[in-house]
N, C-alpha and C. Protein backbone atom coordinates (compact mmCIF):
# COMPACT_ATOMS: atom_id res chain seq x y z
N UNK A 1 118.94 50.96 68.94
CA UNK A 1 117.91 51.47 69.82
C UNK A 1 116.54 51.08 69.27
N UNK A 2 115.90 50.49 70.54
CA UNK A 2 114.68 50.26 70.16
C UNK A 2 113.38 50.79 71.06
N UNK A 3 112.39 50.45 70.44
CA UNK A 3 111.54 50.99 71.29
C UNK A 3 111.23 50.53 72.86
N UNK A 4 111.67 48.60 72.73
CA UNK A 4 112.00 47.81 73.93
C UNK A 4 112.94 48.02 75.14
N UNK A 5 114.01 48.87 74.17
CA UNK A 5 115.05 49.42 75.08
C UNK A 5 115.30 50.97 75.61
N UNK A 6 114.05 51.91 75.19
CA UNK A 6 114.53 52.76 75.52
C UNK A 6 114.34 53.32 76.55
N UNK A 7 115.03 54.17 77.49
CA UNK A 7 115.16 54.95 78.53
C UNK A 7 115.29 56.15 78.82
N UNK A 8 114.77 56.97 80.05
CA UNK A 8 115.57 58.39 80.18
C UNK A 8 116.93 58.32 80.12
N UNK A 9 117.18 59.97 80.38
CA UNK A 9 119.21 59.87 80.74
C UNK A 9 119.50 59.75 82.00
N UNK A 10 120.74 59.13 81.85
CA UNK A 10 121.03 59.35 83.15
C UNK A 10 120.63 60.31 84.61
N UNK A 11 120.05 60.33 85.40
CA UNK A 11 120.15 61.73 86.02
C UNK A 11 119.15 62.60 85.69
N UNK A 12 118.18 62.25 84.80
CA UNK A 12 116.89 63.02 84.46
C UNK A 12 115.56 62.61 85.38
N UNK A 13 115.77 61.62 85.77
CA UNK A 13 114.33 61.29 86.74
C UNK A 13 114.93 61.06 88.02
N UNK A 14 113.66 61.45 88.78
CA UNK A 14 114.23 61.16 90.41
C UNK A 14 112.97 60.38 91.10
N UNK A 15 112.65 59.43 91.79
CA UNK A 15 111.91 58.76 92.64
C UNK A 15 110.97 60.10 93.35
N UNK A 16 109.82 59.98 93.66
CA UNK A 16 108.99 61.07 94.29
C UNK A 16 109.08 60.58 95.80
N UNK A 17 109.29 61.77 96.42
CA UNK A 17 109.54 61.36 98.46
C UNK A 17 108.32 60.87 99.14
N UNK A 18 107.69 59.63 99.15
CA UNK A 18 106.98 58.83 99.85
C UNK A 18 106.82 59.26 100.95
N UNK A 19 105.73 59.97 101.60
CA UNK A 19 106.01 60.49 103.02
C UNK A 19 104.92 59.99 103.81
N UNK A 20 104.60 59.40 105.30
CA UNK A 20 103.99 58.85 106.00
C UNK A 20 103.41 57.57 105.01
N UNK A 21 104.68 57.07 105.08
CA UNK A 21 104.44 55.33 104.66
C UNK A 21 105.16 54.58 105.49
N UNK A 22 105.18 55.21 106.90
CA UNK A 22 105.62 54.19 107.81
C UNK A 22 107.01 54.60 107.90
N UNK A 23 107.52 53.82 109.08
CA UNK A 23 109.18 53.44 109.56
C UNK A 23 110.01 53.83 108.78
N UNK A 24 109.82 52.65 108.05
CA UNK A 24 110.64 51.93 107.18
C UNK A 24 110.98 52.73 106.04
N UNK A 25 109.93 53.71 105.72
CA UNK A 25 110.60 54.30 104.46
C UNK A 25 111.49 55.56 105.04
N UNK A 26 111.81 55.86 106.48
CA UNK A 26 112.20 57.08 106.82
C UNK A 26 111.63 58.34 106.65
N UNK A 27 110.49 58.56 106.38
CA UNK A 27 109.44 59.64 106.60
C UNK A 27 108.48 59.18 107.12
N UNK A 28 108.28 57.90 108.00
CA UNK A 28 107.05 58.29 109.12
C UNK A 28 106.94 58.57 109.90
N UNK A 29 106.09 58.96 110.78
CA UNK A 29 106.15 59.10 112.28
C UNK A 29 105.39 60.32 111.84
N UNK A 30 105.88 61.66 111.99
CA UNK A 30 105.51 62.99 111.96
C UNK A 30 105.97 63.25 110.20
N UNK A 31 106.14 62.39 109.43
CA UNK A 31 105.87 63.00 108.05
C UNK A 31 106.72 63.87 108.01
N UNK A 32 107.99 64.34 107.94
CA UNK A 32 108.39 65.74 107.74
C UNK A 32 107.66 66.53 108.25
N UNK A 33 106.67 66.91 109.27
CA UNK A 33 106.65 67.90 109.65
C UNK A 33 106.66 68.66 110.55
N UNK A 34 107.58 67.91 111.36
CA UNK A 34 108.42 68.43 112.68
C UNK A 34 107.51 67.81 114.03
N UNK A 35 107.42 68.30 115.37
CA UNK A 35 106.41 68.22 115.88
C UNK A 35 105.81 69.22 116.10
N UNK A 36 104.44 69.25 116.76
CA UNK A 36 103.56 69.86 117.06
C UNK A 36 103.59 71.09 116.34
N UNK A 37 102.21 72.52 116.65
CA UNK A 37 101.93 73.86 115.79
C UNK A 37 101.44 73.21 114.92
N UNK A 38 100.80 74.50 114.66
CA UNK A 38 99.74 74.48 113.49
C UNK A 38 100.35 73.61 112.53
N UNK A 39 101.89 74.19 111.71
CA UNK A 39 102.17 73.68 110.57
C UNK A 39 102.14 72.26 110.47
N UNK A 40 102.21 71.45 111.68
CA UNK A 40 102.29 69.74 111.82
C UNK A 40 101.08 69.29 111.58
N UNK A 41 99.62 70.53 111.55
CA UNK A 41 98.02 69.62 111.53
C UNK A 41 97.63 69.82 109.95
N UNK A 42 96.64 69.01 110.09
CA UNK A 42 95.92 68.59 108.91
C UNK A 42 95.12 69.94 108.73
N UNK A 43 94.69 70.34 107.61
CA UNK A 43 94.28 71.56 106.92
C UNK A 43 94.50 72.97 107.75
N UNK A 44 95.49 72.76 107.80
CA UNK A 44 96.67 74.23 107.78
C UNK A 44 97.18 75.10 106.61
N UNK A 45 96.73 75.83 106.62
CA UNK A 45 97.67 76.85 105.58
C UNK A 45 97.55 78.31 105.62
N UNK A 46 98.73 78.86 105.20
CA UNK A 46 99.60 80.09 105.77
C UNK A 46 98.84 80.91 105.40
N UNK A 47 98.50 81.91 106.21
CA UNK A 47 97.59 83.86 105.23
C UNK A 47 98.92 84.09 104.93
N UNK A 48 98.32 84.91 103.53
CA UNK A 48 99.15 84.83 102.40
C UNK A 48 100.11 85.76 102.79
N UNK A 49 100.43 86.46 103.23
CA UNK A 49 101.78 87.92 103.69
C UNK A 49 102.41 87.29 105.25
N UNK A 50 101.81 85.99 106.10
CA UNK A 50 102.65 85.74 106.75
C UNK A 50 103.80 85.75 107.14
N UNK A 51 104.64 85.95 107.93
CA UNK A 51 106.08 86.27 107.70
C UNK A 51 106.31 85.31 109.12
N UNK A 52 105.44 84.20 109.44
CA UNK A 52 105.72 83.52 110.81
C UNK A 52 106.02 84.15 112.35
N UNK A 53 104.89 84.72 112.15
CA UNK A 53 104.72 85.81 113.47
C UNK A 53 105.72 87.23 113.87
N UNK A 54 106.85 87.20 113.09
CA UNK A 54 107.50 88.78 112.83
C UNK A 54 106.11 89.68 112.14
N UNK A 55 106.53 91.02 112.60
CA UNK A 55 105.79 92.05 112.47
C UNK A 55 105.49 91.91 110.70
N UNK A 56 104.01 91.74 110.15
CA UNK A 56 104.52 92.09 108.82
C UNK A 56 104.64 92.88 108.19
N UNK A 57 105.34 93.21 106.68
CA UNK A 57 105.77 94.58 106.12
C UNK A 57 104.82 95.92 106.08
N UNK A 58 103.48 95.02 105.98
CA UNK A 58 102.38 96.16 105.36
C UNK A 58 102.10 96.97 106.34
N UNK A 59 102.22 95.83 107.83
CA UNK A 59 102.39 96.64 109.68
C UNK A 59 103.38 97.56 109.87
N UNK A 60 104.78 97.53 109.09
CA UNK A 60 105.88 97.63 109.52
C UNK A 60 106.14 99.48 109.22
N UNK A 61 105.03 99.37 107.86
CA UNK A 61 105.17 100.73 106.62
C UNK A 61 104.53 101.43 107.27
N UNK A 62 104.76 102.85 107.36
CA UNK A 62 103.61 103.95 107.65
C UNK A 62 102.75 103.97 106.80
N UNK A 63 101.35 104.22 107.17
CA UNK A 63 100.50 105.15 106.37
C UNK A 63 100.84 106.41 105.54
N UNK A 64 100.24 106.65 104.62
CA UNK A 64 100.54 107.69 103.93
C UNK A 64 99.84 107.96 102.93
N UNK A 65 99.14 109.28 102.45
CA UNK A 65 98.52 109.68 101.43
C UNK A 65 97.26 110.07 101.83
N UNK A 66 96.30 110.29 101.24
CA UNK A 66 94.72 110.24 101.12
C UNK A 66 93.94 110.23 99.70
N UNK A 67 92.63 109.75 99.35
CA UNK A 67 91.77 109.87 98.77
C UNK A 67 91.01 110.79 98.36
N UNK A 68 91.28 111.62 97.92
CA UNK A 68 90.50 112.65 98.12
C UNK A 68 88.76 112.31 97.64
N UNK A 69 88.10 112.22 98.11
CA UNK A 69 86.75 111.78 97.34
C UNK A 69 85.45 112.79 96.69
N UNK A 70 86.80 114.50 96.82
CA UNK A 70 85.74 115.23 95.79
C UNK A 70 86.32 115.52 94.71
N UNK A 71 87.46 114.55 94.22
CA UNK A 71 88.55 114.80 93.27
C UNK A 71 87.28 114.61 91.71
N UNK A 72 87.83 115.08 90.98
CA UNK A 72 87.09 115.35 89.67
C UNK A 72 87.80 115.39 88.69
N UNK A 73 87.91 113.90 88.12
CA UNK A 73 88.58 113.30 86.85
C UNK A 73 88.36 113.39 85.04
N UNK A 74 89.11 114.36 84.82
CA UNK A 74 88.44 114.78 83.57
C UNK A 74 89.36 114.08 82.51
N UNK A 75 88.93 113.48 81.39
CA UNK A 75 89.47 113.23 79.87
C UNK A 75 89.72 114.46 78.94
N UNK A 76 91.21 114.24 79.32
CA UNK A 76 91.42 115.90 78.50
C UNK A 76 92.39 115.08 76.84
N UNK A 77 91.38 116.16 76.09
CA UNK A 77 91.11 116.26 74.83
C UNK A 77 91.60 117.70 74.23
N UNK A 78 92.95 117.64 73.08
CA UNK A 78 93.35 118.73 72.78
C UNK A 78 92.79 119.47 71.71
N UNK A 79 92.89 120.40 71.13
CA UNK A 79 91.94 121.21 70.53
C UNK A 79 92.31 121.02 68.87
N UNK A 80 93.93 120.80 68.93
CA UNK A 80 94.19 119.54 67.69
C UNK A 80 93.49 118.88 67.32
N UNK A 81 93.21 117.85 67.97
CA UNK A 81 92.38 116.47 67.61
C UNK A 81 91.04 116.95 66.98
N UNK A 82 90.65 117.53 68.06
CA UNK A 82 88.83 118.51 67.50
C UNK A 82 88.86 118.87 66.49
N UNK A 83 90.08 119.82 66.03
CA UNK A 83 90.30 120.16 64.55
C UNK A 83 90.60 119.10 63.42
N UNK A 84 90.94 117.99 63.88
CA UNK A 84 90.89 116.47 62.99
C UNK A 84 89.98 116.14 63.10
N UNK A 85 89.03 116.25 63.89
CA UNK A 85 87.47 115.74 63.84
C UNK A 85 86.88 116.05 63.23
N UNK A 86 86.84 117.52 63.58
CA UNK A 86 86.01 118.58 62.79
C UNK A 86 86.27 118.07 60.94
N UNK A 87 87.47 118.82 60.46
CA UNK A 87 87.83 117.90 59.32
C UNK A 87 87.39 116.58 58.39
N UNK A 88 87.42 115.51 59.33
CA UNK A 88 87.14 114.23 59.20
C UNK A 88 85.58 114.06 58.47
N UNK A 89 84.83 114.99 59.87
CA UNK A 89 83.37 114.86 59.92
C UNK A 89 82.39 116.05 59.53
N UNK A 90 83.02 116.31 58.78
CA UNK A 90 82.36 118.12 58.64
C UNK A 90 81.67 118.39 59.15
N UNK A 91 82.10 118.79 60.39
CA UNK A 91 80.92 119.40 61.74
C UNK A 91 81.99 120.51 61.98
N UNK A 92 80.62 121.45 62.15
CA UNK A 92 81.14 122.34 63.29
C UNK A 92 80.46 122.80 64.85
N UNK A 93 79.91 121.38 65.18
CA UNK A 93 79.56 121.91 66.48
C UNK A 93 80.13 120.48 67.09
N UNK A 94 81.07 120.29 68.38
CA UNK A 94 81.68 119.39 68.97
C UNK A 94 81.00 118.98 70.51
N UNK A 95 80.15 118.64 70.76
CA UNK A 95 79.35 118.07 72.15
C UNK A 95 79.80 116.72 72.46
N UNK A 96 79.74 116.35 73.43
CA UNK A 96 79.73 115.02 74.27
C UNK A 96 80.08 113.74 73.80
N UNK A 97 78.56 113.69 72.77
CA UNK A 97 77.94 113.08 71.96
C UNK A 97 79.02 112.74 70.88
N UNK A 98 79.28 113.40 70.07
CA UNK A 98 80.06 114.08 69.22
C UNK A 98 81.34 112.58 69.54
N UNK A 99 81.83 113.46 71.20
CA UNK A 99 83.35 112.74 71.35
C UNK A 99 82.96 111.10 71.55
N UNK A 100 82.31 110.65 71.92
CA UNK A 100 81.72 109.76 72.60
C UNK A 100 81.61 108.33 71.01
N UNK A 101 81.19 108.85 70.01
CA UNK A 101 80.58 108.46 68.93
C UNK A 101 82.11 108.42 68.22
N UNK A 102 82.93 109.42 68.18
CA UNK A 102 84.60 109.26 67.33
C UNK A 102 85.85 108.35 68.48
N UNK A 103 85.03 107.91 69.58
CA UNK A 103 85.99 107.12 70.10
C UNK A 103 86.90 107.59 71.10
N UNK A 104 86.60 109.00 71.45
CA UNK A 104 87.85 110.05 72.21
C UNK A 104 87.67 109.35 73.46
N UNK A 105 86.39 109.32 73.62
CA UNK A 105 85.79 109.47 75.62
C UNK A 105 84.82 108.51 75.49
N UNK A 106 84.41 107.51 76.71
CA UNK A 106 83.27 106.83 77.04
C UNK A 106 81.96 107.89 77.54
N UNK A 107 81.18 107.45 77.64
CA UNK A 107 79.74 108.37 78.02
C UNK A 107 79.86 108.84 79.68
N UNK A 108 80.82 107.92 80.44
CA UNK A 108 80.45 108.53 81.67
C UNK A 108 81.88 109.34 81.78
N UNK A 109 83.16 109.76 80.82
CA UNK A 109 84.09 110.45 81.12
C UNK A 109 83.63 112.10 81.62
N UNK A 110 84.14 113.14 81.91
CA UNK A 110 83.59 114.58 82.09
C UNK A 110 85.44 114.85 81.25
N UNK A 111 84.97 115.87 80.35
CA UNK A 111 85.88 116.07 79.42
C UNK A 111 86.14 117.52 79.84
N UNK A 112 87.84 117.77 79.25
CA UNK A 112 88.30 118.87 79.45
C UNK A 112 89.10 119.45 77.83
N UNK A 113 88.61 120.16 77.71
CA UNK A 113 89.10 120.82 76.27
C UNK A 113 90.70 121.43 76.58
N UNK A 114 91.67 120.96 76.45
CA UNK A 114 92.74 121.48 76.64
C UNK A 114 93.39 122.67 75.08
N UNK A 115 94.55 123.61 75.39
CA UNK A 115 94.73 124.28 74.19
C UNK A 115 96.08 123.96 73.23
N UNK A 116 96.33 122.62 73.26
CA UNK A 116 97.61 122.01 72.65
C UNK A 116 96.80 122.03 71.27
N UNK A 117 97.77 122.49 69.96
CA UNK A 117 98.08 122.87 69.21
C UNK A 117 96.85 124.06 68.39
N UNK A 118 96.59 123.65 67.21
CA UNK A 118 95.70 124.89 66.41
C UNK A 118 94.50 125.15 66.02
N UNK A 119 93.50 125.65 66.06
CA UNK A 119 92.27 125.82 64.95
C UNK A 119 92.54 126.51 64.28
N UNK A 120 91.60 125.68 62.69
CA UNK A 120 91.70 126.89 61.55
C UNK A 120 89.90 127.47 61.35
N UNK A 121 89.28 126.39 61.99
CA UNK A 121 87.70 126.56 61.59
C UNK A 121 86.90 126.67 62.90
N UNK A 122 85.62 128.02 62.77
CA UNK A 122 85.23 128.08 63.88
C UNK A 122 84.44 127.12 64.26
N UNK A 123 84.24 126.87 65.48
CA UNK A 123 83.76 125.19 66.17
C UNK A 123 83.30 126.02 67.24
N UNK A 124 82.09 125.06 67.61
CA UNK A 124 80.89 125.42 68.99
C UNK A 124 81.75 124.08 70.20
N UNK A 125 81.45 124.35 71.01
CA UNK A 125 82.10 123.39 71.68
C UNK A 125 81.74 123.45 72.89
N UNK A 126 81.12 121.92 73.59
CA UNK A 126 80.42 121.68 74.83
C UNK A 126 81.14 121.09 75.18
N UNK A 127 81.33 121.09 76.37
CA UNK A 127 82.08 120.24 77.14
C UNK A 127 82.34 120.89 78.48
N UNK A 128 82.57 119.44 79.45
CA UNK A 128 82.67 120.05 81.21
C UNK A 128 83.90 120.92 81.52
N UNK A 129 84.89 121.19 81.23
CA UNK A 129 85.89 122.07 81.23
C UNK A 129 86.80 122.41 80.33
N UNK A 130 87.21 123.81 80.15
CA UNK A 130 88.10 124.38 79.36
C UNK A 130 89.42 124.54 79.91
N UNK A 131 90.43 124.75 79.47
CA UNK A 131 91.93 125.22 79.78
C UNK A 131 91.57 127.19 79.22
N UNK A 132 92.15 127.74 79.72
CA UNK A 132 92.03 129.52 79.60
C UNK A 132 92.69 129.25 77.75
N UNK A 133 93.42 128.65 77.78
CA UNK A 133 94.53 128.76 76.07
C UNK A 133 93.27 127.76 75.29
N UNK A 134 92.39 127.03 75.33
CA UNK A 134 91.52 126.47 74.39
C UNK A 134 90.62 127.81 74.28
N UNK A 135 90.23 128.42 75.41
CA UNK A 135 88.83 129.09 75.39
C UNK A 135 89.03 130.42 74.43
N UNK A 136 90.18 130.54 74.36
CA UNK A 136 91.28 132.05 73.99
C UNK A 136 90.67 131.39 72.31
N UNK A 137 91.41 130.47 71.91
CA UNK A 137 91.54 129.52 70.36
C UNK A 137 90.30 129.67 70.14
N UNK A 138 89.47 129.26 70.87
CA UNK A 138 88.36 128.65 70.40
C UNK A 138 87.62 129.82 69.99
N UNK A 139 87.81 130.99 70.68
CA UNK A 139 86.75 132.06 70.55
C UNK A 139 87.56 133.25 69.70
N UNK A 140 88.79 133.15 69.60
CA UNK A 140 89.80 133.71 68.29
C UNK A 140 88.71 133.57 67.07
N UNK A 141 88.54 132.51 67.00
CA UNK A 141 87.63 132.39 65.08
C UNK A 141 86.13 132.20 65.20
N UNK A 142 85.86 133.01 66.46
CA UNK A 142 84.11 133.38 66.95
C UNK A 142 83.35 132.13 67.47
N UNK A 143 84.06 131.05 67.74
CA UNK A 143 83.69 129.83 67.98
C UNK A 143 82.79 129.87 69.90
N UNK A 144 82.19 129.32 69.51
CA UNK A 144 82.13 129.31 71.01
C UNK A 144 82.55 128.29 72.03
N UNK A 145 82.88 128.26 73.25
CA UNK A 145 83.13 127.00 74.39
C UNK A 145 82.05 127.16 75.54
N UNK A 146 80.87 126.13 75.57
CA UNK A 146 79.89 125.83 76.23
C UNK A 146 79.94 125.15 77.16
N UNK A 147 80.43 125.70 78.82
CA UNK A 147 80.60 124.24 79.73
C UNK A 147 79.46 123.70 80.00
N UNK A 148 79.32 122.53 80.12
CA UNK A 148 78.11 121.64 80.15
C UNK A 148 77.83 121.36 81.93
């Protein structure tokens, strides 16, 4: 074997389909693409969920649900973590700011103090909503919870 002689394998390459090259090659006339309709003209192409004039699926589905657009999305933050913060950062007052700066929440989140697991140290604590079991914790060790 040389470099003069070498080849694909058998059966690995195929000729590409020559189309509107005339008669003679058996794809001219209409090119493969049937006659007439859209699909036979020059810059044609399909909207994308077409289904070739059957009803399409997204028509086919009911509606369902709603948006509610006075819904109010809070980043809830457990009272655990605060107590690892607190810890971490020897603070005892926990604001916005606070979460915003340790990575919990972005600046435009509205935070919710939830009451999953413990405090041992009393902590001030701002924030847009409480759970009833944080506010209970929080104010157990004279701490306060400040909704903002």
């Amino acid at each position: 074997m040389e470099l003069s002689n070498l080849k694909p394998a058998k059966g690995s390459t195929h000729h590409e389909k020559r189309i509107g090259r005339g008669q003679g090659s058996g794809h001219g006339g209409t090119a493969t693409r049937g006659h007439k309709g859209a699909q036979s003209r020059s810059g044609y192409s399909r909207k994308r969920n077409f289904e070739g004039g059957q009803m399409p699926l997204q028509r086919r589905l009911p509606k369902y649900g709603f948006n509610n657009i006075f819904r109010k999305e809070y980043k809830a933050i457990n009272i655990s973590v605060l107590q690892s913060l607190a810890d971490k950062q020897g603070i005892s007052t926990i604001d916005e700011h606070t979460l915003v700066e340790a990575g919990l929440a972005s600046k435009n989140d509205m935070i919710k103090i939830l009451g999953n697991g413990t405090l041992t140290s009393k902590l001030d604590v701002k924030a847009h909503a409480f759970s009833k079991k944080a506010i209970e914790a929080i104010e157990a060790l004279k701490g306060t919870a400040v909704k903002l």
